[in-house]
PDB file of N, CA and C in Angstrom:
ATOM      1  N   UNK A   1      56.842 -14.103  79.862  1.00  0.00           N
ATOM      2  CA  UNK A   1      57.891 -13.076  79.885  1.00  0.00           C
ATOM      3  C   UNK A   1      57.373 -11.731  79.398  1.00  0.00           C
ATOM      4  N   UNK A   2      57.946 -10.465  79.621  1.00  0.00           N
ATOM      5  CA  UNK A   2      57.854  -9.065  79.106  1.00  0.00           C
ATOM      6  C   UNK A   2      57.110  -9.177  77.613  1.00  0.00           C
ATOM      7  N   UNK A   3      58.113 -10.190  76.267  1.00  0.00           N
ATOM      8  CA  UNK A   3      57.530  -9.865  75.554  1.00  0.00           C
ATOM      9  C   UNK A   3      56.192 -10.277  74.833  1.00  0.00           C
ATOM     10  N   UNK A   4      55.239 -10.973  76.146  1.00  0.00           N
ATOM     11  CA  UNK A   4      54.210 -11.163  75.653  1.00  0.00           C
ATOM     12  C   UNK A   4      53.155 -10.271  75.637  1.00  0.00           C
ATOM     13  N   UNK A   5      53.927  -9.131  76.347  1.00  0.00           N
ATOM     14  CA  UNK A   5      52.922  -7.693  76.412  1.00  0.00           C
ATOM     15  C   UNK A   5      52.903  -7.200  75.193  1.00  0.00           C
ATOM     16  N   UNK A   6      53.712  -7.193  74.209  1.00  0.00           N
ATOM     17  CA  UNK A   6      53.727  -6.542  72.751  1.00  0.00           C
ATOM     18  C   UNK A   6      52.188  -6.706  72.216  1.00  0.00           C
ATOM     19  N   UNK A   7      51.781  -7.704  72.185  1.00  0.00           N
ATOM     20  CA  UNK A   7      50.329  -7.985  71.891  1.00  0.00           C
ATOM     21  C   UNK A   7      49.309  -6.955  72.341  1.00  0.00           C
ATOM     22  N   UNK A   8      49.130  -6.355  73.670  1.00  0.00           N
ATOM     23  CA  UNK A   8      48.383  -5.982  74.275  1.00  0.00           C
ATOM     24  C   UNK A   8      48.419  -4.647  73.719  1.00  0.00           C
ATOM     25  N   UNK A   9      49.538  -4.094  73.218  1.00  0.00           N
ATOM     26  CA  UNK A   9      49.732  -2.447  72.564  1.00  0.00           C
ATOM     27  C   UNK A   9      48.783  -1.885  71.453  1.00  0.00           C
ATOM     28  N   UNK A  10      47.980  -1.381  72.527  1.00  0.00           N
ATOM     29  CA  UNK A  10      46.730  -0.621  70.949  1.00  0.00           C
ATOM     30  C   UNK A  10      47.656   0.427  70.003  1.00  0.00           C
ATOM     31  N   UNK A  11      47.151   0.237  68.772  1.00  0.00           N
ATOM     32  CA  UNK A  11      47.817   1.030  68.028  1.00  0.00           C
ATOM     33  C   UNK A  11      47.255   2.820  67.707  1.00  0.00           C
ATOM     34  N   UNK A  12      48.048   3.674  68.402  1.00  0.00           N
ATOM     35  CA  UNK A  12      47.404   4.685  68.550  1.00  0.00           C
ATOM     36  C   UNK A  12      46.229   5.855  67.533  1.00  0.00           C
ATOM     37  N   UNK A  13      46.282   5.485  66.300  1.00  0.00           N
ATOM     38  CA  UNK A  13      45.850   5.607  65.033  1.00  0.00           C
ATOM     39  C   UNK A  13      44.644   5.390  65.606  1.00  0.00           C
ATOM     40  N   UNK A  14      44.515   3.539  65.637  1.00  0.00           N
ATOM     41  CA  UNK A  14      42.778   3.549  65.327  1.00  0.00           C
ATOM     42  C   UNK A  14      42.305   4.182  66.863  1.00  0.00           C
ATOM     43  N   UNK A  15      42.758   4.040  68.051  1.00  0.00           N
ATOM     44  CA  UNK A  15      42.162   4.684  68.900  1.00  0.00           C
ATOM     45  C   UNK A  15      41.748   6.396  68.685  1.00  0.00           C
ATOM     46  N   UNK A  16      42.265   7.044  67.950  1.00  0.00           N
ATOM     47  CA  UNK A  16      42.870   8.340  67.833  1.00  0.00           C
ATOM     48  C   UNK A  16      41.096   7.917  66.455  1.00  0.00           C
ATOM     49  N   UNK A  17      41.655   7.944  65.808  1.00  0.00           N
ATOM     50  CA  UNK A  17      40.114   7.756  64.674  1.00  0.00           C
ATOM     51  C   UNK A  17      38.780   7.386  65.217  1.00  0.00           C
ATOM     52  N   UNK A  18      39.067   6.417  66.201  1.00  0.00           N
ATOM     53  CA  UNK A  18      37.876   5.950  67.291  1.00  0.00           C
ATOM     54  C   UNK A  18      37.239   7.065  67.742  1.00  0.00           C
ATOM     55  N   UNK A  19      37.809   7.885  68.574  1.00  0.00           N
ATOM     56  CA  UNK A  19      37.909   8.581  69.629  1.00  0.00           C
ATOM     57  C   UNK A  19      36.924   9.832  68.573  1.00  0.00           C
ATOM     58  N   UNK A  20      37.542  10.360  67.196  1.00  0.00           N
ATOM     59  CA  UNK A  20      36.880  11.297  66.776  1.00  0.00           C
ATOM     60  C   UNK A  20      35.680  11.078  65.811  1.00  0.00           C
ATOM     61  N   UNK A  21      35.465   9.365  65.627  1.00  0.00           N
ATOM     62  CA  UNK A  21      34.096   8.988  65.019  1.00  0.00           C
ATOM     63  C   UNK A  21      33.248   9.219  66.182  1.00  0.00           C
ATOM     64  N   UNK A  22      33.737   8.905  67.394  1.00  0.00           N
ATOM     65  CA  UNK A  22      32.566   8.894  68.604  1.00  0.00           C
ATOM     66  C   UNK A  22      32.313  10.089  68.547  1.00  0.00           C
ATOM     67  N   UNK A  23      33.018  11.161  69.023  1.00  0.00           N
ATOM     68  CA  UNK A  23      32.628  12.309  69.261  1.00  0.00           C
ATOM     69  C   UNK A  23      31.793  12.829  68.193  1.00  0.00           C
ATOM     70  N   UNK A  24      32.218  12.705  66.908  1.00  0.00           N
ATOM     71  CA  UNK A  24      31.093  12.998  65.943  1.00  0.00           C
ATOM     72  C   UNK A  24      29.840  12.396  65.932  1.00  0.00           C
ATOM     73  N   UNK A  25      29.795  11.218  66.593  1.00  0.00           N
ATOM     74  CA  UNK A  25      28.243  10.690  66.881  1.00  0.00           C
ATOM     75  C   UNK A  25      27.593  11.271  67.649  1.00  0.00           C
ATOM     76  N   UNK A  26      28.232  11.703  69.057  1.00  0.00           N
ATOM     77  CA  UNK A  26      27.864  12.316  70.061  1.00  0.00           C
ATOM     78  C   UNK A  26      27.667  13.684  69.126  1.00  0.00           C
ATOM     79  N   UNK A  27      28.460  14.308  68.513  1.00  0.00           N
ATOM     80  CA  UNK A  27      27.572  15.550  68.235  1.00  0.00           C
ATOM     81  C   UNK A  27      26.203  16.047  67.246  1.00  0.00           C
ATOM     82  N   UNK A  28      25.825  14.644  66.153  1.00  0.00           N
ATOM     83  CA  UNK A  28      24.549  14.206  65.703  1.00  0.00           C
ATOM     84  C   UNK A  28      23.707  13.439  66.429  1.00  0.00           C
ATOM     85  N   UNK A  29      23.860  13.084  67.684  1.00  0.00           N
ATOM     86  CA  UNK A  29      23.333  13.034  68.781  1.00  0.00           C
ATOM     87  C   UNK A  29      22.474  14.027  69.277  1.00  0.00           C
ATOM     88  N   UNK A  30      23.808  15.230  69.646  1.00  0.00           N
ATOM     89  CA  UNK A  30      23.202  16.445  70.169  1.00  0.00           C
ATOM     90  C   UNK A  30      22.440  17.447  69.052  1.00  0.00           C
ATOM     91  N   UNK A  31      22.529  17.580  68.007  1.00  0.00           N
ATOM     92  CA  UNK A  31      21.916  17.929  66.710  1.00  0.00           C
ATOM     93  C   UNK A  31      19.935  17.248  66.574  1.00  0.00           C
ATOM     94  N   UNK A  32      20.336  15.867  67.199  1.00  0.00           N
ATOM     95  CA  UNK A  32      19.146  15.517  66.721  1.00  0.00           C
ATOM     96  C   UNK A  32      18.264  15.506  68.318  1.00  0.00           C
ATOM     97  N   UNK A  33      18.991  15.627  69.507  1.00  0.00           N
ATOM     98  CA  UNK A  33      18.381  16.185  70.453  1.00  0.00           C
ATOM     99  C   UNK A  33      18.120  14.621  71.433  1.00  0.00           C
ATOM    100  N   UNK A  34      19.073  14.115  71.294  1.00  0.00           N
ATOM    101  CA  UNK A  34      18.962  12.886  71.711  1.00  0.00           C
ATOM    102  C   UNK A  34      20.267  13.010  72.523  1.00  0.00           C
ATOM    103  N   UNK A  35      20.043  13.996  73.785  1.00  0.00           N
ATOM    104  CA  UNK A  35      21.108  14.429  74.655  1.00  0.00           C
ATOM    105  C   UNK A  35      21.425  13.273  75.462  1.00  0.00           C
ATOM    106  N   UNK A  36      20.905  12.322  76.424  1.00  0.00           N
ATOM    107  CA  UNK A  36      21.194  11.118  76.578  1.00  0.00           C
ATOM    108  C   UNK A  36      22.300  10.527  76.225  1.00  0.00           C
ATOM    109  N   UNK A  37      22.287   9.910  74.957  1.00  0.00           N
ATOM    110  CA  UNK A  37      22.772   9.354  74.330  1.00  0.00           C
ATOM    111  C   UNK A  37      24.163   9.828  74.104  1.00  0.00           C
ATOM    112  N   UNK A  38      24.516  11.382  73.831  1.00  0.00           N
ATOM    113  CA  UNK A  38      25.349  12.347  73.842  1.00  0.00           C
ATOM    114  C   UNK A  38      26.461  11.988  74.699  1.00  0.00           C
ATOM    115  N   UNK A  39      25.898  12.345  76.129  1.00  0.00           N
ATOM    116  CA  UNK A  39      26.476  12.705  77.164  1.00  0.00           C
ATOM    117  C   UNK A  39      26.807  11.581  77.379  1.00  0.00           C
ATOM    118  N   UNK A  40      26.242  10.042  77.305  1.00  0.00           N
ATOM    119  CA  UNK A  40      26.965   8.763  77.397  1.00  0.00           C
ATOM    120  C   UNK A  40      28.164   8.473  76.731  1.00  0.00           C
ATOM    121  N   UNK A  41      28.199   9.117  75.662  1.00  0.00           N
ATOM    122  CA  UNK A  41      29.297   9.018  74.920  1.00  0.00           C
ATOM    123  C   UNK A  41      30.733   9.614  75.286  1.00  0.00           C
ATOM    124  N   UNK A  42      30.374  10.772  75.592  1.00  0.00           N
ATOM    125  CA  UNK A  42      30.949  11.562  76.136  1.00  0.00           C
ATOM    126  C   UNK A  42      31.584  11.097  77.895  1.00  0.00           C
ATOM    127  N   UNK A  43      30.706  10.816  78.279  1.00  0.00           N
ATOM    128  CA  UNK A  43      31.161   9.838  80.144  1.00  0.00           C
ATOM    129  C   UNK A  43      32.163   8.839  79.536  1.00  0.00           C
ATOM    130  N   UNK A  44      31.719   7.842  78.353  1.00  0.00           N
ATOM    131  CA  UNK A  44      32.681   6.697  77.997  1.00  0.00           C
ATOM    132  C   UNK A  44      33.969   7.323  77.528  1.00  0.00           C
ATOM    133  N   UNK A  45      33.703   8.581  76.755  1.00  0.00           N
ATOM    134  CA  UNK A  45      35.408   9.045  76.275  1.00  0.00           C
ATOM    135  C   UNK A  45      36.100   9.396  77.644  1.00  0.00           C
ATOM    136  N   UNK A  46      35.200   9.962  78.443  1.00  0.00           N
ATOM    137  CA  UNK A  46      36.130  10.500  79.515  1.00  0.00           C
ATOM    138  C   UNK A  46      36.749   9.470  80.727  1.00  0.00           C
ATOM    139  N   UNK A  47      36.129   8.333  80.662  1.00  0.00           N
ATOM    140  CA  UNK A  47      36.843   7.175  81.237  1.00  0.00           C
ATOM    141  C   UNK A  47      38.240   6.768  80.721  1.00  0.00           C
ATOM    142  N   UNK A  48      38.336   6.699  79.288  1.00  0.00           N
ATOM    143  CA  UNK A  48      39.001   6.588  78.543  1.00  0.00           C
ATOM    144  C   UNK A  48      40.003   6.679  78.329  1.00  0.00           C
ATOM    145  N   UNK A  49      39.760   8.111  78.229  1.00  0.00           N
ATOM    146  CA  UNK A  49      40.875   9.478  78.120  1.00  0.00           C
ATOM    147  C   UNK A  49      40.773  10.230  79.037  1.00  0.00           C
ATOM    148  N   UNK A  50      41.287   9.808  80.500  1.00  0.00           N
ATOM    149  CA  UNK A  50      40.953  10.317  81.634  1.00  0.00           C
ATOM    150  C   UNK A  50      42.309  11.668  81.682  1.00  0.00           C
ATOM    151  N   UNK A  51      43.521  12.051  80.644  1.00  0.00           N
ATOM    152  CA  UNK A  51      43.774  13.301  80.194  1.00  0.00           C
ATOM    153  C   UNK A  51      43.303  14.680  79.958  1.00  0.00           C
ATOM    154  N   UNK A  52      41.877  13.900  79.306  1.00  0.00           N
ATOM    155  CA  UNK A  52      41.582  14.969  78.067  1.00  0.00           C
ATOM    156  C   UNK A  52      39.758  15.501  79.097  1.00  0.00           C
ATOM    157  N   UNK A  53      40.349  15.067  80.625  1.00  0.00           N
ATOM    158  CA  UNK A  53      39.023  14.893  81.400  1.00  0.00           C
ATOM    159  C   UNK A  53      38.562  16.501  81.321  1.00  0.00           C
ATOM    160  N   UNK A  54      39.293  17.528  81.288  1.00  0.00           N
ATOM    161  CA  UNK A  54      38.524  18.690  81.660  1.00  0.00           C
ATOM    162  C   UNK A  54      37.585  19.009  80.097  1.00  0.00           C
ATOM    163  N   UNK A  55      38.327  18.646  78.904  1.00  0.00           N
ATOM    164  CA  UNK A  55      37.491  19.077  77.687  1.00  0.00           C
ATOM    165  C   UNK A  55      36.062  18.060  77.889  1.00  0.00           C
ATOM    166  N   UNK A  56      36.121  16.777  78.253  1.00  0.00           N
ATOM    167  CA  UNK A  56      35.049  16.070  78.283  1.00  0.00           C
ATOM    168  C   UNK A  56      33.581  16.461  79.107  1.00  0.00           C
ATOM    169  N   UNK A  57      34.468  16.845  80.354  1.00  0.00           N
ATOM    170  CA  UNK A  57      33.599  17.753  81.501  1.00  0.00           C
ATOM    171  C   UNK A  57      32.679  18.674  81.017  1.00  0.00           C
ATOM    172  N   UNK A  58      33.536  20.018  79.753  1.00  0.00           N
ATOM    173  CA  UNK A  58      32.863  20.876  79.460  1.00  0.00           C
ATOM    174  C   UNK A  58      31.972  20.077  78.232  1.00  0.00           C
ATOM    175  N   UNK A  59      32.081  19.449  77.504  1.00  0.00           N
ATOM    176  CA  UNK A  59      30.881  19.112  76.731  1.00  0.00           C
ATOM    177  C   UNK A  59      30.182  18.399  77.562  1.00  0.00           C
ATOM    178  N   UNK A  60      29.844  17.455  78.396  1.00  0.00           N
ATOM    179  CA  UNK A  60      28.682  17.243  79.291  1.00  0.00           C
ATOM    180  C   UNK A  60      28.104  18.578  80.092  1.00  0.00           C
ATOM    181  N   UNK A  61      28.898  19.370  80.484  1.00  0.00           N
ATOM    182  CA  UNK A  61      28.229  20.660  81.016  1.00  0.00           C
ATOM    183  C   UNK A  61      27.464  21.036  80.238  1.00  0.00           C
ATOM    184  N   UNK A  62      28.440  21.171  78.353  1.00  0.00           N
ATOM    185  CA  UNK A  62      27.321  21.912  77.617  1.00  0.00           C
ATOM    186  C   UNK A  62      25.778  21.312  77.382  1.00  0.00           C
ATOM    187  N   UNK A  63      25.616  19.850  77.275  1.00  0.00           N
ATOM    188  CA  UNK A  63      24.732  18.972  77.163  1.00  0.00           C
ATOM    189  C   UNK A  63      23.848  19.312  78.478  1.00  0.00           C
ATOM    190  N   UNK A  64      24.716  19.312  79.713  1.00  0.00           N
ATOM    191  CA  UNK A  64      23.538  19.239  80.666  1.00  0.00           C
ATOM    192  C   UNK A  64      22.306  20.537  80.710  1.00  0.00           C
ATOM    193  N   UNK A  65      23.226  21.750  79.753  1.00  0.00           N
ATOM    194  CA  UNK A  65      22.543  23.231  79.919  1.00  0.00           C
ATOM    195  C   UNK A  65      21.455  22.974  78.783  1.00  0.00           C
ATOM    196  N   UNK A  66      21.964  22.341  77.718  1.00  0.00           N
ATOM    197  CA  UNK A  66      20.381  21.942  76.754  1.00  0.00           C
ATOM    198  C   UNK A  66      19.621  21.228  77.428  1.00  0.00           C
ATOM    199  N   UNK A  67      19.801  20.163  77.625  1.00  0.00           N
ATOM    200  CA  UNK A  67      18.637  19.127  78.670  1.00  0.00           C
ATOM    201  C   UNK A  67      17.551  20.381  79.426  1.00  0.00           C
ATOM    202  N   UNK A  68      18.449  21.090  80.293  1.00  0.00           N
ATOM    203  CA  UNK A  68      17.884  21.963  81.346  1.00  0.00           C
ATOM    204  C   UNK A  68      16.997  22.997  79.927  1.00  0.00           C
ATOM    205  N   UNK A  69      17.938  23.711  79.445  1.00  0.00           N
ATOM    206  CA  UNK A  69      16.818  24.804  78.698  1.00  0.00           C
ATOM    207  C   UNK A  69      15.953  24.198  77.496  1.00  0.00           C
ATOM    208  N   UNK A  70      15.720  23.176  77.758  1.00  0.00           N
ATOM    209  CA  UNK A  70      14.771  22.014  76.487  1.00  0.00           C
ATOM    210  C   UNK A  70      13.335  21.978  77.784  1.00  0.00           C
TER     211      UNK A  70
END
């Protein structure tokens, strides 16, 4: 029945805390020049949070312009 979906409801908190530990990895990522790694992070948020797709876009843009001027 319906209410066996209650289970399945992420609780928006830890996603929301998730979401800004990653990005802080991704940006000691990009600090330590391990752009790769970055921009993966960044592709996985934007699957994610397929909302928040245009801010995600521009930090892989910004990543792709270091790669290029590295």
């Amino acid at each position: 029945g319906p209410e066996e979906q209650t289970n399945v409801t992420v609780t928006p908190e830890i996603d929301v805390t998730e979401t800004i530990f990653t990005e802080s990895l991704a940006k000691i990522y990009i600090k330590q020049k391990q752009y790769d790694k970055a921009k993966r992070i960044f592709e996985k948020l934007n699957l994610k949070f397929p909302e928040k797709n245009r801010y995600f876009a521009d930090q892989i843009e910004k990543i792709d312009k270091l790669i290029t001027n590295n």
